[in-house]
Protein backbone atom coordinates (compact mmCIF):
# COMPACT_ATOMS: atom_id res chain seq x y z
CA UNK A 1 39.42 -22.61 1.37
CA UNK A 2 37.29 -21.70 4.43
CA UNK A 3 41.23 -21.53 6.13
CA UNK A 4 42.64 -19.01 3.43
CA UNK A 5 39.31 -17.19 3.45
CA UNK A 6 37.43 -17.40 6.37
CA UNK A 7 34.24 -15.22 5.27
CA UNK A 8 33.81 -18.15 2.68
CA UNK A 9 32.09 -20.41 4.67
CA UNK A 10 31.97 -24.11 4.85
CA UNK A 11 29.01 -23.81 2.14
CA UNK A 12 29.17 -24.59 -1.43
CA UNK A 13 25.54 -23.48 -1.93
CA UNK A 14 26.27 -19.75 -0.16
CA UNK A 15 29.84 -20.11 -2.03
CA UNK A 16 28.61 -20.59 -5.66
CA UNK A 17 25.64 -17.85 -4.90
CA UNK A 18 28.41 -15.48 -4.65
CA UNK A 19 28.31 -15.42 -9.12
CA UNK A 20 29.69 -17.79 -11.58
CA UNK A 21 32.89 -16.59 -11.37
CA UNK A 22 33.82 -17.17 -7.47
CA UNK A 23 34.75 -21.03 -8.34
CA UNK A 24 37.43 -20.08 -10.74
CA UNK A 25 38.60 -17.42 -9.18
CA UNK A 26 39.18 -19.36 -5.48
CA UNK A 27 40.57 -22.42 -7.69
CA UNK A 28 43.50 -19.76 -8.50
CA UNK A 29 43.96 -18.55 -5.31
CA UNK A 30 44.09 -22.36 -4.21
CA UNK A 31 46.85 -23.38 -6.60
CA UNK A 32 49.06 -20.44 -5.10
CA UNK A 33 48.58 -21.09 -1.70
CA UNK A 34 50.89 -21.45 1.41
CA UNK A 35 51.97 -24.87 2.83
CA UNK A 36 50.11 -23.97 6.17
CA UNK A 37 46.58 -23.77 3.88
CA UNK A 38 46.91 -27.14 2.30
CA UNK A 39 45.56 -30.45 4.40
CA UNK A 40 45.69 -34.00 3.94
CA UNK A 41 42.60 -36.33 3.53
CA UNK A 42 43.50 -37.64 7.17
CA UNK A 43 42.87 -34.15 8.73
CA UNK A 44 39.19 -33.22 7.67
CA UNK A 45 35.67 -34.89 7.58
CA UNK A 46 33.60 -34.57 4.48
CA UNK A 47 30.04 -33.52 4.64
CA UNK A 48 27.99 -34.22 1.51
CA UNK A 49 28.91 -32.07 -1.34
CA UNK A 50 25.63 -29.99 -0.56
CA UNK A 51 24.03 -30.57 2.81
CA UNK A 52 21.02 -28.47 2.63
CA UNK A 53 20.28 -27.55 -1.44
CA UNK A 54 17.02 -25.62 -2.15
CA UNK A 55 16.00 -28.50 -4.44
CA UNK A 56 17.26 -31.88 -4.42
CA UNK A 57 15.77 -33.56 -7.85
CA UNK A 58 16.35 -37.11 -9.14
CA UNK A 59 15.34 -38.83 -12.62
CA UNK A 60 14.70 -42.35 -12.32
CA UNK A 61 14.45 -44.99 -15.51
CA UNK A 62 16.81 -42.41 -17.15
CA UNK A 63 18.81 -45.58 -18.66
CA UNK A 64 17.10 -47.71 -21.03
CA UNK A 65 18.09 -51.02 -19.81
CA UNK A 66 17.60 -49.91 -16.20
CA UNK A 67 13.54 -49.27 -17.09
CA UNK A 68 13.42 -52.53 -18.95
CA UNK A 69 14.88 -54.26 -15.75
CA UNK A 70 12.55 -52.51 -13.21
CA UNK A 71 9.18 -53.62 -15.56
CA UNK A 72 8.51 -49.81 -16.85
CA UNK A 73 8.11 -48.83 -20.13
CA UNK A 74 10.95 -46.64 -21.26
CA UNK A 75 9.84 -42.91 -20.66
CA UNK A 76 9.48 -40.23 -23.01
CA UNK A 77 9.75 -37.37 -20.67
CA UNK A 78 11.99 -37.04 -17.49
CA UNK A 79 10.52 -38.87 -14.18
CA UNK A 80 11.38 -36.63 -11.24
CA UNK A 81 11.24 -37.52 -7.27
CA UNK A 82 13.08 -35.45 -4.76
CA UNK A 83 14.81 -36.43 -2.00
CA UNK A 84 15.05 -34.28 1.41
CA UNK A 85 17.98 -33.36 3.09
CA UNK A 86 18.06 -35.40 6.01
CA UNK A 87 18.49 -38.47 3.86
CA UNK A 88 21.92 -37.24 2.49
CA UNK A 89 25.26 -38.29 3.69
CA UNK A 90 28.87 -37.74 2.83
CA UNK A 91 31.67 -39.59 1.78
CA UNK A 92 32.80 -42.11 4.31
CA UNK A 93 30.11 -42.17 5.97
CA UNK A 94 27.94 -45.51 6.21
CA UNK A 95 24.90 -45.75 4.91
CA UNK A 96 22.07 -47.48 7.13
CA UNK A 97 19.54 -50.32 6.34
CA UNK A 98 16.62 -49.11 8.56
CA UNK A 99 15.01 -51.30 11.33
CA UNK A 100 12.07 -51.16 9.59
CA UNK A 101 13.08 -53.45 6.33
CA UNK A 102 15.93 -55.45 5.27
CA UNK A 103 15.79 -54.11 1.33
CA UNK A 104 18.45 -51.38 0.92
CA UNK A 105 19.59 -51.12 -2.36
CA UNK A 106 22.23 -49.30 -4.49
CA UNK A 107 22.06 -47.07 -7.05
CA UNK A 108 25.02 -45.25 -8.99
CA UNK A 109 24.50 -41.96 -10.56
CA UNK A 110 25.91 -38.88 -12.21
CA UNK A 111 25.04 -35.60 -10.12
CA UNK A 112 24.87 -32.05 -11.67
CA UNK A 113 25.18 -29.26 -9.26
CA UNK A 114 23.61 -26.14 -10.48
CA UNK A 115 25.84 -22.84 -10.88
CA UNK A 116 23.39 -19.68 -11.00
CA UNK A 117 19.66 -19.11 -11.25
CA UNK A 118 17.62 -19.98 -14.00
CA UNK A 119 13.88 -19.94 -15.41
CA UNK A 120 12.96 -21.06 -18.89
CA UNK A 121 16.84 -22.28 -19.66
CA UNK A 122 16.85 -22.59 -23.72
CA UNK A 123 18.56 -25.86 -24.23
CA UNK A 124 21.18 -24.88 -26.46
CA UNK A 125 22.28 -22.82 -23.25
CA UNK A 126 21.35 -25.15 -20.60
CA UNK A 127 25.48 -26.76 -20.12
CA UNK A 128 25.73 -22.80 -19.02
CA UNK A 129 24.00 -23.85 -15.84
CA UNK A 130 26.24 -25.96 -14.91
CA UNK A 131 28.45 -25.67 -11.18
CA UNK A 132 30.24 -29.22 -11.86
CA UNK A 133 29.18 -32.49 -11.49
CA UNK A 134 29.60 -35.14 -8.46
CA UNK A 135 28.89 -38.92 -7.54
CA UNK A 136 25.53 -39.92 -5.83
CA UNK A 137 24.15 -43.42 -4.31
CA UNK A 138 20.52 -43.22 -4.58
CA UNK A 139 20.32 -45.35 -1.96
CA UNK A 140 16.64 -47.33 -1.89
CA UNK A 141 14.33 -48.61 0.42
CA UNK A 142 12.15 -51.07 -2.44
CA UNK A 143 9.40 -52.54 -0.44
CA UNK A 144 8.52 -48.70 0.81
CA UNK A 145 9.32 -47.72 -2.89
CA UNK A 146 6.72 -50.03 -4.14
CA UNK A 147 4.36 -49.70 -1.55
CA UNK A 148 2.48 -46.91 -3.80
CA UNK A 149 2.90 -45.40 -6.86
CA UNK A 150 4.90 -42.43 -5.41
CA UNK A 151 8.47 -43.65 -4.82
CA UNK A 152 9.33 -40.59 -2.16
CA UNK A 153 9.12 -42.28 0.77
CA UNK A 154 11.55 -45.06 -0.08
CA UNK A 155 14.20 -42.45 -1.75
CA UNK A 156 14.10 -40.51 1.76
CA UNK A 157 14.74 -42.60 4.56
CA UNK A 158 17.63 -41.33 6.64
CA UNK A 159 21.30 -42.44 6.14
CA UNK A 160 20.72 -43.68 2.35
CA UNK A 161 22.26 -40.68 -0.33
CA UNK A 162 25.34 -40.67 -0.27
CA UNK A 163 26.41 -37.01 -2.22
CA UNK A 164 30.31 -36.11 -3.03
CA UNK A 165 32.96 -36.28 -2.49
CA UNK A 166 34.15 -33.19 -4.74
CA UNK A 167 32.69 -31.04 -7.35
CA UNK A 168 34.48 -31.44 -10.58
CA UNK A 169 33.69 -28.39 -13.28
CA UNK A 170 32.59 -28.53 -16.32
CA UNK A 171 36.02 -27.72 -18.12
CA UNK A 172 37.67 -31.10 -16.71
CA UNK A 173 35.29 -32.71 -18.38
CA UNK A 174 33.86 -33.69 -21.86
CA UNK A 175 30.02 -31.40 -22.76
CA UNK A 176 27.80 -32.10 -20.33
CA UNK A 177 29.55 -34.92 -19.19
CA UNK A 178 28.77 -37.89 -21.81
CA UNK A 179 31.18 -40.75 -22.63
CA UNK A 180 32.05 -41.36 -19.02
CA UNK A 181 32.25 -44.62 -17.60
CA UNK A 182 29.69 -45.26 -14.61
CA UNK A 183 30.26 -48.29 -12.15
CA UNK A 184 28.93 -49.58 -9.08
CA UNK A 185 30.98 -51.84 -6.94
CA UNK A 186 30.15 -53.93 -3.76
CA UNK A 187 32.83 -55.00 -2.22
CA UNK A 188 34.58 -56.99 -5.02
CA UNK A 189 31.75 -57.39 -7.01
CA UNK A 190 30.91 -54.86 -10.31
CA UNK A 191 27.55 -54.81 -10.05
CA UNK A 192 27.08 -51.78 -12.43
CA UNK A 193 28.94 -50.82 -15.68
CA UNK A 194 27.23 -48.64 -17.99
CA UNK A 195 28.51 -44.57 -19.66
CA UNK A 196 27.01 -41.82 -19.15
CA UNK A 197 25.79 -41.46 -22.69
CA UNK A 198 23.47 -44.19 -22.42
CA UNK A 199 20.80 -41.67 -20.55
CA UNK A 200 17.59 -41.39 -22.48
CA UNK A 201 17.51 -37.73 -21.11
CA UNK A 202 21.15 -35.76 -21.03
CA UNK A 203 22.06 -33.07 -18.79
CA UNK A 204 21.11 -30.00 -21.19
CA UNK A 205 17.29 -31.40 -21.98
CA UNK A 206 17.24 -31.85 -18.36
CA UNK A 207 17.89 -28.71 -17.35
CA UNK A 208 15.83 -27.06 -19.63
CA UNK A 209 12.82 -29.26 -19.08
CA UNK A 210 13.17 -28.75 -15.33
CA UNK A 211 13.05 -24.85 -15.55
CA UNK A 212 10.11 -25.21 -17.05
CA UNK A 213 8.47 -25.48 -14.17
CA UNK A 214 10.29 -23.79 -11.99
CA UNK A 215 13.55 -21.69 -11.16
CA UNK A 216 16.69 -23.52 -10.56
CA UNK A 217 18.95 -21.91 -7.89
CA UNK A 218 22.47 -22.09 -7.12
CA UNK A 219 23.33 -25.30 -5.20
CA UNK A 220 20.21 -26.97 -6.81
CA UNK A 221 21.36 -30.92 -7.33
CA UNK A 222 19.72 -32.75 -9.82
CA UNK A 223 20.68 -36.99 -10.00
CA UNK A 224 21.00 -37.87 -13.43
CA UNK A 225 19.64 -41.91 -12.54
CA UNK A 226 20.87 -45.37 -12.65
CA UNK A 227 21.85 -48.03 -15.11
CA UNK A 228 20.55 -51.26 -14.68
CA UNK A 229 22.49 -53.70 -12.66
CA UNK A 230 20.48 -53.20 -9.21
CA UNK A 231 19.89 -55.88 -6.55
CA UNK A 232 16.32 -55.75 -6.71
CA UNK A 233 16.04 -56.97 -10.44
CA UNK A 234 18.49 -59.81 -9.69
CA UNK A 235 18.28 -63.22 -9.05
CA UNK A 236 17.80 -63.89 -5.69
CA UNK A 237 17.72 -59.94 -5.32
CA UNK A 238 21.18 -58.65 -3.51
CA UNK A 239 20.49 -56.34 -1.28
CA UNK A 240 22.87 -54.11 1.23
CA UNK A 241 24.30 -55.52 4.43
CA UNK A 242 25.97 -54.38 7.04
CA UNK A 243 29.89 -54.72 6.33
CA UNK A 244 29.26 -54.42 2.91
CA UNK A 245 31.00 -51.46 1.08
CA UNK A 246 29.37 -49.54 -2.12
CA UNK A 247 32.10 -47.63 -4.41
CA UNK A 248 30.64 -45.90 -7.05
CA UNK A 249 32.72 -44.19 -9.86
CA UNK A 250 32.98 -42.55 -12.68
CA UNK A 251 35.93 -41.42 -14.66
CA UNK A 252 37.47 -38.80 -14.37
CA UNK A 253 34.84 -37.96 -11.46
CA UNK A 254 36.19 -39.70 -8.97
CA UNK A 255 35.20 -42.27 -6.27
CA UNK A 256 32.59 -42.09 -3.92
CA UNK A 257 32.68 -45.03 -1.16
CA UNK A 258 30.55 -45.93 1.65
CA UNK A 259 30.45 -48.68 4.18
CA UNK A 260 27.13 -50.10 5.40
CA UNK A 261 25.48 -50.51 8.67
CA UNK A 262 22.84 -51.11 10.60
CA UNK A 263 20.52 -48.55 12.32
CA UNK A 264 20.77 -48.96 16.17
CA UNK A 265 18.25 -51.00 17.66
């Protein structure tokens, strides 16, 4: 798009600013493009979905099994943590288990990407918010997870959410995305299988609980959380190593697929 109309940008966050209606409007002007617009997956680099979003906000224990599995009780109102932007990374690029700990884990999740401001949003309203939807790895750090009762720091190292690869909108998609299939896949292994209609919390209480406390913008992600299935609750714990290769998907979504490195000593 930023080739057929250059004052676009490279930005979804500046692009979906623009008003609600910009998305379907470039989606036409996409279908009836020329040949010399169109490129192959070969001749561009993905960035994540949103590189620098006002607010980055992620539930966890937002699947029943998945608190029962990680020792919490099952909540009755949304747990939030953020995560920064410099711990973000796009599709095909490798994730990184730090020098500093060997306990990387995976984490598949549903992503809502926020379509115009909002304050208050009345629930009943709330899919109205909605840009599209993506894939996430809430990639983990545990041991700096655990370390206090404040998860931040081990959501936010550098080189561990992965965001993309495309937005998919709402009208591809069944309300507010439930009855979708959610996996996460190392290597050969299925290490996650759960739907999307498992959440405790869906995407329209969400939303409005959110708002709440304070205005949603456009570009705003919010990461909906993880089933259970992750290394740290099994047994021997698997954790990420370098070589290894996380795919996480969900139908009709897509496929969102990193390798995994190490960070340069």
């Amino acid at each position: 798009m930023t080739s057929l109309e250059p004052s676009l940008g490279s930005s979804l966050r500046a692009l979906l600013e623009r008003g609600p209606g910009t998305l379907k409007s470039l989606a036409g002007r996409a279908a009836d493009a020329a040949e010399r617009y169109r490129l192959l997956p070969s001749e561009f680099r993905y960035l994540p979905l949103v590189p620098e979003p006002s607010k980055f906000l992620c539930l966890g224990l937002n699947y029943v099994a998945h608190a029962s599995e990680a020792t919490y009780e099952t909540p009755r109102y949304p747990v939030v943590f953020t995560r920064v932007p410099s711990s973000l990374l796009a599709h095909g690029e490798p994730l990184v288990v730090p020098t500093c700990s060997n306990q990387l884990d995976y984490e598949a999740e549903l992503a809502v990407v926020v379509g115009r401001p909002g304050r208050n949003i009345p629930r009943d309203r709330a899919l109205e918010w909605v840009a599209g939807y993506t894939l996430f790895n809430d990639g983990s750090i545990r041991d700096y997870q655990k370390r206090t009762h404040q998860w931040t720091l081990g959501k936010n190292f550098d080189g561990t959410g992965a965001l993309g690869p495309e937005l998919v909108t709402p009208d591809e998609l069944p309300e507010g995305a439930k009855g979708l299939r959610i996996q996460m896949r190392v290597g050969d292994e299925l290490v996650q299988d759960a739907n999307t209609s498992d959440m405790i919390f869906d995407v329209a209480t969400v939303l409005a609980e959110l708002s709440e406390a304070m205005t949603l913008q456009p570009g705003d992600v919010i990461a909906m959380g993880t089933p259970s299935g992750v290394g740290a609750a099994r047994t021997p714990p698997r954790f990420l190593r370098a070589g290894d290769v996380c795919e996480v998907s969900i139908e009709r979504i897509g496929v969102l697929r990193n390798p995994v490195v190490d960070a340069s000593r």
